[in-house]
C-alpha atoms as a PDB file:
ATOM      1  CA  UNK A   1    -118.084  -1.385 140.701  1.00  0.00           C
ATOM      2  CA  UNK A   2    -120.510   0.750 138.656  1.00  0.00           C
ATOM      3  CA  UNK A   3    -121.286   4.340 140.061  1.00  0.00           C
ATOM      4  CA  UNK A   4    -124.917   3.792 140.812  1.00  0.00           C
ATOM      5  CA  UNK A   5    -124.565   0.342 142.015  1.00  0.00           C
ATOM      6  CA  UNK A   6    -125.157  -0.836 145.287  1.00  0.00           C
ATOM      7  CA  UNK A   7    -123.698  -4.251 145.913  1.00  0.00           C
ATOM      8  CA  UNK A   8    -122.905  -5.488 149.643  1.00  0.00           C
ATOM      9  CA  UNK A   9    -121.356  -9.275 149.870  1.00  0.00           C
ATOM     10  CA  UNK A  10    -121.455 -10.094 153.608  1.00  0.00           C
ATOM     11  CA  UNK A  11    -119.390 -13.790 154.717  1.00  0.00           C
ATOM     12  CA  UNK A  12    -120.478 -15.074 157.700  1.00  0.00           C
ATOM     13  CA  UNK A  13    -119.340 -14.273 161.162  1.00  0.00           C
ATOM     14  CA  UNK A  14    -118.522 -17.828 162.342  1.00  0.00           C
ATOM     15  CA  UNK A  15    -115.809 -18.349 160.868  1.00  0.00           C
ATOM     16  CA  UNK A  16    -116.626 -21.483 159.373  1.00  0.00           C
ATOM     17  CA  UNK A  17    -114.459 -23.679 156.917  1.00  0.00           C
ATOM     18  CA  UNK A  18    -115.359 -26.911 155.018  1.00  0.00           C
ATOM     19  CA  UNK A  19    -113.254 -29.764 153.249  1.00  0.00           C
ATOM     20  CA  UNK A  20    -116.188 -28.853 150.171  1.00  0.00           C
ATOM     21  CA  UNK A  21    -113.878 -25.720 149.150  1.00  0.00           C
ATOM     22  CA  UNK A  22    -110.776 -24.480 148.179  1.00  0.00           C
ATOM     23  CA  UNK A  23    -108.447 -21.133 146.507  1.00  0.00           C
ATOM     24  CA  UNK A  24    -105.965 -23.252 144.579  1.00  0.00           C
ATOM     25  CA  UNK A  25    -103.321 -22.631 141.507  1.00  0.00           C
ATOM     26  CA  UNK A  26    -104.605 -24.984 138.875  1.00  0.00           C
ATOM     27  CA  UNK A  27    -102.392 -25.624 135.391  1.00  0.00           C
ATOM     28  CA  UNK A  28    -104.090 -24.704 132.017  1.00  0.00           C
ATOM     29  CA  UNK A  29    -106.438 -26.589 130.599  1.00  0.00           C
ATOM     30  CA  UNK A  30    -107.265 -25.385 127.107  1.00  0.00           C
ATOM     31  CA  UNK A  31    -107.164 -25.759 123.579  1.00  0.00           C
ATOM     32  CA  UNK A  32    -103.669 -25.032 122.561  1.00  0.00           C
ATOM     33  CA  UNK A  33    -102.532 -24.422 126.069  1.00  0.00           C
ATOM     34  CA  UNK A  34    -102.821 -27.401 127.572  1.00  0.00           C
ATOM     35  CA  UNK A  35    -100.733 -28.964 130.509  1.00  0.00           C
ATOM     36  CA  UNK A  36    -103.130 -31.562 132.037  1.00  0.00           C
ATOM     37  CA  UNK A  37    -102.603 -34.538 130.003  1.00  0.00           C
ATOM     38  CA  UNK A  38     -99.159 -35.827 131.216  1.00  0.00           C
ATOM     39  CA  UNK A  39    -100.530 -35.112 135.027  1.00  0.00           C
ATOM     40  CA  UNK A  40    -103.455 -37.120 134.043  1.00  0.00           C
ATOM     41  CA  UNK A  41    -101.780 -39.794 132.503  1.00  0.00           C
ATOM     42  CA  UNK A  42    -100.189 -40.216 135.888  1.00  0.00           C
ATOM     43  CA  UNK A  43    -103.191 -39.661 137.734  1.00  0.00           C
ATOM     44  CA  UNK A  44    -106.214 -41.798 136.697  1.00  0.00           C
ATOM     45  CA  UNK A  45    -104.100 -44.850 137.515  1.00  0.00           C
ATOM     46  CA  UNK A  46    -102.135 -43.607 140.684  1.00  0.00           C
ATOM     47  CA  UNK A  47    -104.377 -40.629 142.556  1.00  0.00           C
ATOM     48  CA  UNK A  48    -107.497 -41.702 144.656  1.00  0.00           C
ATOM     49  CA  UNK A  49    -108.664 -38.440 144.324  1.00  0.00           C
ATOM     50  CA  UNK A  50    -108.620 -38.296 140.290  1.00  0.00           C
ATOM     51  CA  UNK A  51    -112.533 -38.102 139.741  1.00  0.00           C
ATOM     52  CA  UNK A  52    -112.698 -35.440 142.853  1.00  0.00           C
ATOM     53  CA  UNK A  53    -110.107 -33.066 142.207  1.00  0.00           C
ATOM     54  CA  UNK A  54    -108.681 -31.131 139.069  1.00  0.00           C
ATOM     55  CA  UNK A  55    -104.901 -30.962 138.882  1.00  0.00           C
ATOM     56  CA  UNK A  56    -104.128 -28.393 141.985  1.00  0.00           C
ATOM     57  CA  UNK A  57    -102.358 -26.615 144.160  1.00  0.00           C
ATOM     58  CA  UNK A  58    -104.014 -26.095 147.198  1.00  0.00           C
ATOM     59  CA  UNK A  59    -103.684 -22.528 148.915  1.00  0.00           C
ATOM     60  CA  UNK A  60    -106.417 -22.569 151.041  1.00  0.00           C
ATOM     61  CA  UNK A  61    -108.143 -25.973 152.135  1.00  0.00           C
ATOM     62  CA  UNK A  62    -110.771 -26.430 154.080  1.00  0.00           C
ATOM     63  CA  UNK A  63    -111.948 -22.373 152.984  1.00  0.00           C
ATOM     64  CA  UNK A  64    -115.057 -20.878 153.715  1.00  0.00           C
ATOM     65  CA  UNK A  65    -118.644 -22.433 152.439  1.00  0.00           C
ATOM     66  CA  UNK A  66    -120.051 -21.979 148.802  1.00  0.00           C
ATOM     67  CA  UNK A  67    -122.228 -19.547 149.227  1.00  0.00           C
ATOM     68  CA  UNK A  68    -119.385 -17.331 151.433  1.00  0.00           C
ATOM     69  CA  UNK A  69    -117.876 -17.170 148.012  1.00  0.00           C
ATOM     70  CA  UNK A  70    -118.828 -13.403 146.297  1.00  0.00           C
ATOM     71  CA  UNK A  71    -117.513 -11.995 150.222  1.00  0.00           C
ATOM     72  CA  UNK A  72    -114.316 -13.979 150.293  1.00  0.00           C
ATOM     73  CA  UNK A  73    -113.788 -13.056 146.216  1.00  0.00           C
ATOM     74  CA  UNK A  74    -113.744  -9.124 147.784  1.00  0.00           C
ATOM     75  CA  UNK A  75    -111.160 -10.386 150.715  1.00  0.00           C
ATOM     76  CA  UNK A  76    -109.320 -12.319 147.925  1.00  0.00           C
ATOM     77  CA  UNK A  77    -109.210  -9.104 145.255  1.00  0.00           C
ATOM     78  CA  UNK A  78    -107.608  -7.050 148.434  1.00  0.00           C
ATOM     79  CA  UNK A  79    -104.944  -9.849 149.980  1.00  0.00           C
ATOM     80  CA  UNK A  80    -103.549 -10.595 146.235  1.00  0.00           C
ATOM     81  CA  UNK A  81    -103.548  -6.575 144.930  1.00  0.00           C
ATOM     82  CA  UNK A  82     -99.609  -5.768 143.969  1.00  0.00           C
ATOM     83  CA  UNK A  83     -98.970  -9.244 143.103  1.00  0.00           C
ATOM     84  CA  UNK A  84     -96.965  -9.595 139.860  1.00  0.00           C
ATOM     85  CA  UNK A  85     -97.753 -12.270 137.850  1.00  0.00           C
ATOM     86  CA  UNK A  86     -95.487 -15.271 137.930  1.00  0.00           C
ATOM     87  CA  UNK A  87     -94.004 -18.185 136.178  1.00  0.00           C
ATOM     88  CA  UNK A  88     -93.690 -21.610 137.312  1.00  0.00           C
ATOM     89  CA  UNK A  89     -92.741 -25.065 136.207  1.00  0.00           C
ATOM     90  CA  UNK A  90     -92.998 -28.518 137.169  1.00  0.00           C
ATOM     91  CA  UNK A  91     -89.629 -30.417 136.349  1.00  0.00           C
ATOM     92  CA  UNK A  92     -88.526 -32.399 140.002  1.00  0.00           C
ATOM     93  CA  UNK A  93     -91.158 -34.738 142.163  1.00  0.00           C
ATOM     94  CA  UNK A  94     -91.028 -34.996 146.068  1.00  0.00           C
ATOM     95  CA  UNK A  95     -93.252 -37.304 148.559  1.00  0.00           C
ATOM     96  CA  UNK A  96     -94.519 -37.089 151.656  1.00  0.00           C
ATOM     97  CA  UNK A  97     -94.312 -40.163 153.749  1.00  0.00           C
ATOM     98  CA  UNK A  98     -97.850 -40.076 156.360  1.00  0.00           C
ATOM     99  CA  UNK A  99     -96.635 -43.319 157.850  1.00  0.00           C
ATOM    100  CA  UNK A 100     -95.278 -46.540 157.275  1.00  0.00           C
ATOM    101  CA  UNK A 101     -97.415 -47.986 154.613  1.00  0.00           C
ATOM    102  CA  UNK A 102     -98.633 -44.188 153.122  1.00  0.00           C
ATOM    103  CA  UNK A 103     -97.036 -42.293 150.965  1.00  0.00           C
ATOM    104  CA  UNK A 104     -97.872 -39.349 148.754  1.00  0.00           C
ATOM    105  CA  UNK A 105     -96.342 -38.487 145.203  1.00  0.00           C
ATOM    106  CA  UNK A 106     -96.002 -35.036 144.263  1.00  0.00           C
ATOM    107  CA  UNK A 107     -94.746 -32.409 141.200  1.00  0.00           C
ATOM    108  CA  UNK A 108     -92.915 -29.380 142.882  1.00  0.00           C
ATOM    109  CA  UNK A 109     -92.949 -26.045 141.625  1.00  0.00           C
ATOM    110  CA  UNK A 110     -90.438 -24.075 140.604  1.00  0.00           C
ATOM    111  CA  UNK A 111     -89.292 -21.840 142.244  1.00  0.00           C
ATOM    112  CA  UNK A 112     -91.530 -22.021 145.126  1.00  0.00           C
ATOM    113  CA  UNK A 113     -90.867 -18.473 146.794  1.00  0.00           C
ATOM    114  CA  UNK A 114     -93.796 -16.670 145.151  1.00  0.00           C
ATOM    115  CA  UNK A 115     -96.333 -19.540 145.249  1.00  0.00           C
ATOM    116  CA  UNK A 116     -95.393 -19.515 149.989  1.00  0.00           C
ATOM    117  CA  UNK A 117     -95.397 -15.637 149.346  1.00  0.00           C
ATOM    118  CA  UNK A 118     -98.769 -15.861 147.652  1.00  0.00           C
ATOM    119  CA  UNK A 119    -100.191 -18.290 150.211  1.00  0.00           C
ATOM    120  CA  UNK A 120     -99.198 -16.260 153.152  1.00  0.00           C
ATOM    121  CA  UNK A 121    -101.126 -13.338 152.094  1.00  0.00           C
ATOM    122  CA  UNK A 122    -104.158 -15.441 151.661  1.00  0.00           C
ATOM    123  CA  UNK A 123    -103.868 -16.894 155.405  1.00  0.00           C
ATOM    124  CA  UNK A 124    -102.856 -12.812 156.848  1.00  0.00           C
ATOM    125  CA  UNK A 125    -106.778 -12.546 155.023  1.00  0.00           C
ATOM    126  CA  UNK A 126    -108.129 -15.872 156.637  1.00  0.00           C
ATOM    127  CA  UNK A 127    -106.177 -16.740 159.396  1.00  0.00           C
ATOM    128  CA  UNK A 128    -108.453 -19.103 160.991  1.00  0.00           C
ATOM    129  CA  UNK A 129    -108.038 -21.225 157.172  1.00  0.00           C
ATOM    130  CA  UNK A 130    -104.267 -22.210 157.952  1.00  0.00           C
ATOM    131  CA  UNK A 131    -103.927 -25.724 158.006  1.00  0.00           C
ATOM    132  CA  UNK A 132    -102.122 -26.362 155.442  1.00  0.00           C
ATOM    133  CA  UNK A 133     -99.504 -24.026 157.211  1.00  0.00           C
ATOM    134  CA  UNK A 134    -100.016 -26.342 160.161  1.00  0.00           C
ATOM    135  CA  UNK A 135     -99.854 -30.147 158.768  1.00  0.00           C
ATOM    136  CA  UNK A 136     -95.674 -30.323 159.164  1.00  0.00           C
ATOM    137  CA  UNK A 137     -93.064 -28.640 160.839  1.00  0.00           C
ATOM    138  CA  UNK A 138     -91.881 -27.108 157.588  1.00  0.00           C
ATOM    139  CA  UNK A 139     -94.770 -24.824 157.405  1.00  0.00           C
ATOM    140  CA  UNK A 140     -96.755 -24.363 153.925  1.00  0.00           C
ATOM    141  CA  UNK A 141     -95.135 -26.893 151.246  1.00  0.00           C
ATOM    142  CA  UNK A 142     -97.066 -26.330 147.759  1.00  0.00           C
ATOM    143  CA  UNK A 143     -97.496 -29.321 145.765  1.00  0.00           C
ATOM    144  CA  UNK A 144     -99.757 -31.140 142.947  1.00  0.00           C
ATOM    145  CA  UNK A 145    -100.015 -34.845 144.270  1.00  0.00           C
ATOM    146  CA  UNK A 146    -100.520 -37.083 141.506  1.00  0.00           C
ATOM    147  CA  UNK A 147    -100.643 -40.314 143.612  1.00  0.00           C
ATOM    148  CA  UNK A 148    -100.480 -42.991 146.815  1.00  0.00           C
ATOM    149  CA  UNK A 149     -98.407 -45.617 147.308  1.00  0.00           C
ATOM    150  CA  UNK A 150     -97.899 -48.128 150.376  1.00  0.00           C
ATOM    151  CA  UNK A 151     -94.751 -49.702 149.439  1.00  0.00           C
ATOM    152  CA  UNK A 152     -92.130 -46.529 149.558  1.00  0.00           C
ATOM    153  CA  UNK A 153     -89.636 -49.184 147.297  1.00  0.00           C
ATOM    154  CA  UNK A 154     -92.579 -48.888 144.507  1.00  0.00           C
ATOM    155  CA  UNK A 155     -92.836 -45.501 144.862  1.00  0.00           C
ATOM    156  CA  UNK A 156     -89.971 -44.411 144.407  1.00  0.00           C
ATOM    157  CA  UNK A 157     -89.161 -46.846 141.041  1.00  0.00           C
ATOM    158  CA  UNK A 158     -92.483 -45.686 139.554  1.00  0.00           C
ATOM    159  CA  UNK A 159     -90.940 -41.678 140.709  1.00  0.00           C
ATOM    160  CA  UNK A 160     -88.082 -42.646 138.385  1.00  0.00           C
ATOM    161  CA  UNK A 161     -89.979 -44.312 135.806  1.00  0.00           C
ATOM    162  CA  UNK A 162     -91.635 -41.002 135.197  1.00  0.00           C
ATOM    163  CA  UNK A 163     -89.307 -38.630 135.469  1.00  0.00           C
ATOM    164  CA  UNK A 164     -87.140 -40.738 132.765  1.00  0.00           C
ATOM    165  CA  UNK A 165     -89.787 -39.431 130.345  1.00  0.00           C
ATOM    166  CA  UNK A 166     -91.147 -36.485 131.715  1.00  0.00           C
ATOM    167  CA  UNK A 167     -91.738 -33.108 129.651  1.00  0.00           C
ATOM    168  CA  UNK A 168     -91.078 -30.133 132.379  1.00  0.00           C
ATOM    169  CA  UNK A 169     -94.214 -28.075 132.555  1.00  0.00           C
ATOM    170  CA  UNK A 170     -94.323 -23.927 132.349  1.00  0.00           C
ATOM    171  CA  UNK A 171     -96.946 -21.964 133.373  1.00  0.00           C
ATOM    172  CA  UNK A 172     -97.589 -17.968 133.987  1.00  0.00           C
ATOM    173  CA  UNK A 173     -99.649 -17.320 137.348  1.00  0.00           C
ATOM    174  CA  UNK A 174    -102.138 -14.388 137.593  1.00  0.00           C
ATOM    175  CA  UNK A 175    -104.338 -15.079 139.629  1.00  0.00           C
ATOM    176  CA  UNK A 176    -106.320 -18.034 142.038  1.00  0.00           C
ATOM    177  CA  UNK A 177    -108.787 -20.227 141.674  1.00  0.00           C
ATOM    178  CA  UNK A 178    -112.086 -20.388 144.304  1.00  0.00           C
ATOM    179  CA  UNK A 179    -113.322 -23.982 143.777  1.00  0.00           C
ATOM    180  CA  UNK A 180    -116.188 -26.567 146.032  1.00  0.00           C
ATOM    181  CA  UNK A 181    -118.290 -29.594 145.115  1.00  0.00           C
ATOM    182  CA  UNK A 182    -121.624 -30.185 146.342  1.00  0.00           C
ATOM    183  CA  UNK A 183    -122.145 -33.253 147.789  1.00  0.00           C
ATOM    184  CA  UNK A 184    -120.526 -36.089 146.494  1.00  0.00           C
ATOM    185  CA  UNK A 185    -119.980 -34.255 143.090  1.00  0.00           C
ATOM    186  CA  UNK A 186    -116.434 -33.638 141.731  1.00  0.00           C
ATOM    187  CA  UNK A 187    -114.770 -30.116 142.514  1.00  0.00           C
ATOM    188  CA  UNK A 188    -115.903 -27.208 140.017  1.00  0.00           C
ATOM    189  CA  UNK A 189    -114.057 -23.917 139.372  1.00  0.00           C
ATOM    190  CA  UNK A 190    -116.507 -20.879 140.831  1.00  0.00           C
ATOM    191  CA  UNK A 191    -114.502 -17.705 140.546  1.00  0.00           C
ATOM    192  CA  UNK A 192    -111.004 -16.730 139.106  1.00  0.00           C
ATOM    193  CA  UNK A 193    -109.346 -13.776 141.248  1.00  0.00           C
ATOM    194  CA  UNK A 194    -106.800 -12.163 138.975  1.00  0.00           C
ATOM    195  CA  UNK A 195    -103.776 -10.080 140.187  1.00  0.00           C
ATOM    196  CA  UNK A 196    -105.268  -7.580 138.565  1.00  0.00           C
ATOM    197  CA  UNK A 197    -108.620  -6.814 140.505  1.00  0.00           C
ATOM    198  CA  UNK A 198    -110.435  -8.561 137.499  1.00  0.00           C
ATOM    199  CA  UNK A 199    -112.843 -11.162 138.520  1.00  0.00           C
ATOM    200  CA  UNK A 200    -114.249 -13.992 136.597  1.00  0.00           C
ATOM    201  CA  UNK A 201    -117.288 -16.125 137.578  1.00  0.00           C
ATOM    202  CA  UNK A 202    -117.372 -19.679 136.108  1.00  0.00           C
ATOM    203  CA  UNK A 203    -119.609 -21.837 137.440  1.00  0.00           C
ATOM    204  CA  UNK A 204    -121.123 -20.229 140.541  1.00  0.00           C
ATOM    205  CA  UNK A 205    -123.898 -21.861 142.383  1.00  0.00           C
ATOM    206  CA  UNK A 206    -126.401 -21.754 145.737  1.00  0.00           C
ATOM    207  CA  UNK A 207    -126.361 -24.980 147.754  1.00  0.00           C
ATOM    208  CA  UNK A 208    -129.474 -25.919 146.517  1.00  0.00           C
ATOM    209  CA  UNK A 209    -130.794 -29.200 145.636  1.00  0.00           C
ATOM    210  CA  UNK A 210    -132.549 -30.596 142.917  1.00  0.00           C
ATOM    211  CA  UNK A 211    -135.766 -32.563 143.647  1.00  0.00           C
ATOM    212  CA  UNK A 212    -135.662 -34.178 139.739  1.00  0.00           C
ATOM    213  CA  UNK A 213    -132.062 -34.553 139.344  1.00  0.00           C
ATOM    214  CA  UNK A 214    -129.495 -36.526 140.677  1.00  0.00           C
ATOM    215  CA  UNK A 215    -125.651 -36.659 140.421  1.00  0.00           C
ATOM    216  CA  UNK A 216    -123.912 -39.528 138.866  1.00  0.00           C
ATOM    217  CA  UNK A 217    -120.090 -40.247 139.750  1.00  0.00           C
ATOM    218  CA  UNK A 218    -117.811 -43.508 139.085  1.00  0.00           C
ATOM    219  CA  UNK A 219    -118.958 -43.794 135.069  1.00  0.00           C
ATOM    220  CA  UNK A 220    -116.763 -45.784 133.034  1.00  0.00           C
ATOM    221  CA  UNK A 221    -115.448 -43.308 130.282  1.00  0.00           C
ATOM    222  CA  UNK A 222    -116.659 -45.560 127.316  1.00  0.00           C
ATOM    223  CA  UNK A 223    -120.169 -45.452 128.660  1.00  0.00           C
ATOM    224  CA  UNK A 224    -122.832 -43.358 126.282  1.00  0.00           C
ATOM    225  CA  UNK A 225    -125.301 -40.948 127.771  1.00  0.00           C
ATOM    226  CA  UNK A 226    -127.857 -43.752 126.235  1.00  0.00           C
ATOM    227  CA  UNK A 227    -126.195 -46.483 128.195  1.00  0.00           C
ATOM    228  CA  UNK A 228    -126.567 -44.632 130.973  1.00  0.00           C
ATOM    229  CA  UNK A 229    -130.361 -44.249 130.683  1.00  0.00           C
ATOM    230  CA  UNK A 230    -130.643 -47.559 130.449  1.00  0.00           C
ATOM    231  CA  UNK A 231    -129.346 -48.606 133.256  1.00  0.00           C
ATOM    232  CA  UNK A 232    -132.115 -46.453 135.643  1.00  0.00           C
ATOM    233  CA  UNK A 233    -134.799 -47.573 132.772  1.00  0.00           C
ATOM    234  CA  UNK A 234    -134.342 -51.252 133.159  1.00  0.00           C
ATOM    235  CA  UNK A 235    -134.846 -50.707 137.129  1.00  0.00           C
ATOM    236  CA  UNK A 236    -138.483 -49.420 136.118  1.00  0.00           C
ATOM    237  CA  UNK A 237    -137.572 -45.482 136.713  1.00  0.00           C
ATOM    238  CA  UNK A 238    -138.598 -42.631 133.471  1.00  0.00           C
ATOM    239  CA  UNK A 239    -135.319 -40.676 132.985  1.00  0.00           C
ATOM    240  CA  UNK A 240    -135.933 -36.958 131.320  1.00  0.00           C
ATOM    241  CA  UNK A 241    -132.636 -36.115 130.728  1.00  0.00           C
ATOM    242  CA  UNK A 242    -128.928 -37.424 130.484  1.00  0.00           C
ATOM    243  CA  UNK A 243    -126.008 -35.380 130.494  1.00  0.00           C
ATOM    244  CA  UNK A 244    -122.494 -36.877 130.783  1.00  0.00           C
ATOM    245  CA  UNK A 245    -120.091 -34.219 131.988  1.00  0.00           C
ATOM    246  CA  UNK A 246    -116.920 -33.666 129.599  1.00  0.00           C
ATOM    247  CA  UNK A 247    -113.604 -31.250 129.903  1.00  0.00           C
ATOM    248  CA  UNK A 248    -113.228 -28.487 127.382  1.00  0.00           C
ATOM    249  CA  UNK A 249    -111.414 -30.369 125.258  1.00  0.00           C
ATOM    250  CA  UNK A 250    -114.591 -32.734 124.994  1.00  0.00           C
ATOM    251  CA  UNK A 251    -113.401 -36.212 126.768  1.00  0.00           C
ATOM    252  CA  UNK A 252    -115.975 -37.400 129.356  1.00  0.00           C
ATOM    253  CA  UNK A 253    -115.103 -37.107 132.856  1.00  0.00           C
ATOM    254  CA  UNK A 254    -116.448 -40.032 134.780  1.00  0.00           C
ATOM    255  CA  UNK A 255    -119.421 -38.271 136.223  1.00  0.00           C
ATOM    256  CA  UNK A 256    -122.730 -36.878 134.524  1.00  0.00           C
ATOM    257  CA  UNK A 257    -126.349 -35.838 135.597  1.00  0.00           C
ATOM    258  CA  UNK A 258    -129.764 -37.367 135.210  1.00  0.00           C
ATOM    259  CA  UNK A 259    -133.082 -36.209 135.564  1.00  0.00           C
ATOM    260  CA  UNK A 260    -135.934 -38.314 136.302  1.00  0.00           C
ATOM    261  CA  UNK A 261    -139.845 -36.933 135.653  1.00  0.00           C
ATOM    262  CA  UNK A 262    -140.927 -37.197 139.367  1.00  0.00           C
ATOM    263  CA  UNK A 263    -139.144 -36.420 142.544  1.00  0.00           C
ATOM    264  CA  UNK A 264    -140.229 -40.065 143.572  1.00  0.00           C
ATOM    265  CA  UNK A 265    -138.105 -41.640 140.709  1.00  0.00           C
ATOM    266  CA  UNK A 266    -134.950 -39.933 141.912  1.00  0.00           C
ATOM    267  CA  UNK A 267    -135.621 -40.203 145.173  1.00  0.00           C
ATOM    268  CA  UNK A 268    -135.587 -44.260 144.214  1.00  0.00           C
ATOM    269  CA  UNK A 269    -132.521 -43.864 142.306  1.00  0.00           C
ATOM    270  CA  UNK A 270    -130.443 -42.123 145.077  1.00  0.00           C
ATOM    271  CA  UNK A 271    -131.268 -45.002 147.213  1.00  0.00           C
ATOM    272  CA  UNK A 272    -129.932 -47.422 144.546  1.00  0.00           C
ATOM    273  CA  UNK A 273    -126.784 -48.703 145.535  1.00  0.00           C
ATOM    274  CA  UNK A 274    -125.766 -51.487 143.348  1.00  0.00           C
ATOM    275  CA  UNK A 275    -126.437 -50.343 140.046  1.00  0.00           C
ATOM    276  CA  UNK A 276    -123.756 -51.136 137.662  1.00  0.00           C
ATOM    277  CA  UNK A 277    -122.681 -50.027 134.183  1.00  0.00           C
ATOM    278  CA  UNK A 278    -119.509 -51.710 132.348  1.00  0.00           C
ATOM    279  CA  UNK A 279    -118.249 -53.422 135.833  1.00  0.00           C
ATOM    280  CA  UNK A 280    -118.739 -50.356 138.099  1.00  0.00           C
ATOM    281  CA  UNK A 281    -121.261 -49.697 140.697  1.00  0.00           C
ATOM    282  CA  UNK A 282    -122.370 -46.341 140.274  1.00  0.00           C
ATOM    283  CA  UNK A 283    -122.106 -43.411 142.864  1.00  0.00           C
ATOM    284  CA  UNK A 284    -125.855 -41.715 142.668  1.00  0.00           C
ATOM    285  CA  UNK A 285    -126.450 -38.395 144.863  1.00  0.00           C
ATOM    286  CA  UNK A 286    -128.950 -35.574 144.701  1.00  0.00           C
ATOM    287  CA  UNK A 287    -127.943 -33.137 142.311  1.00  0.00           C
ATOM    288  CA  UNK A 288    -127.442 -28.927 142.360  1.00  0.00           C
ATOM    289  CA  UNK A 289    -130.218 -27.250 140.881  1.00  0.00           C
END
């Protein structure tokens, strides 16, 4: 902190923890530095949660709410101080088996000592946050699901089917990643916490909604922002604004935002339910401001 600068982040007392929020690892995802694609590939066709999540590791889940963020980023910066960066790769898959018809792909990292040692300072920070330390009798087990299956036969052909091609993945680890969604709307990276005391904000928000806007998930990712208008224009409703949400490297991401001129417009459209573009039925929710 600045000399001169008074700043006082204070989390609330009631220990509260939501499925809305997250400290995760998450792979690059840049230009020239890229390791999402051949998890994606896998993904969009195989992992419920493909829209929802980013490619993850989760560390923390549920965490604290939202706005709890700047506090726990202070918590975070002290648990994680001394770490050395670390380098991990993704070259083996596992599965967990949640009964007899569910089953869970995943990529394991390697080696996994410093990813449990990492975790474990996070829960000695937030001990009341440890149920991922609490869902088997092995403890913490890091892993990046990329999909479900109900026949374990399947799953385990389509396992070999991909590791027959895969490309092993290598990443260096500095630091975590505090991520939530509001509402319906897909999870967004807030803060990065580096080993290093440095702190970056991303994309940091209030819980606040929009009275104008409203959030727009399940979008086919051939549809144009026009398209899109249209739709909520041929049910009688004056869109402002339409902005189809893409990745960094520019491809859409199968949810956008649209703004209507009157809160009476988007109230109408959040209570449309079978509004369809290219085949799908849109998800519509009120938007963050």
């Amino acid at each position: 902190r600045r000399l001169g600068t008074a700043v006082s982040h204070k989390m609330s007392k009631s220990n509260r923890k939501v499925v809305t929020s997250s400290v995760a690892l998450i792979p690059p995802h840049a230009e020239g530095n890229d390791l999402w694609p051949q998890i994606q590939n896998i993904r969009k066709i195989h992992d419920k949660s493909y829209v929802r999540w980013m490619p993850h590791i989760n560390l923390l889940y549920p965490f604290v709410p939202n706005n709890d963020f700047p506090a726990a980023v202070e918590k975070i910066k002290d648990a994680i101080k001394g770490v050395d960066p670390f380098n991990i790769s993704y070259s083996e898959m596992g599965h967990f088996q949640h009964g007899a018809k569910s089953f869970t792909m995943w990529l394991k990292p390697d080696p996994v000592e410093p990813v449990v040692a990492l975790q474990k300072r996070l829960v000695d920070a937030f001990p009341f946050c440890s149920d991922l330390n609490e869902r088997s009798e092995h403890g913490f087990v890091p892993h990046l699901s990329v999909g479900q299956w109900q026949n374990e036969k399947e799953m385990q052909r389509k396992k070999e089917e991909f590791m027959a091609h895969w490309a092993t993945l290598n990443y260096q680890v500095d630091g975590v990643y505090l991520i939530s969604r509001i509402g319906e709307e897909p999870f967004e990276i807030r803060y990065i916490v580096k080993f290093d005391g440095s702190v970056i904000p991303v994309n940091v928000v209030e819980e606040k909604r929009s009275s104008t806007k409203v959030f727009v998930g399940n979008i086919t990712f051939n549809t144009t922002e026009e398209e899109l208008r249209a739709a909520f224009v041929a049910r009688g409703l004056n869109v402002k604004s339409v902005a189809i949400s893409k990745d960094a490297l520019g491809k859409p991401r199968g949810f956008g935002f649209v703004e209507f001129v009157s809160e009476d417009a988007a109230a109408t459209a959040c209570g449309l339910r079978d509004l369809e573009v290219k085949g799908r039925t849109l998800r519509i929710d009120k938007a963050t401001q």
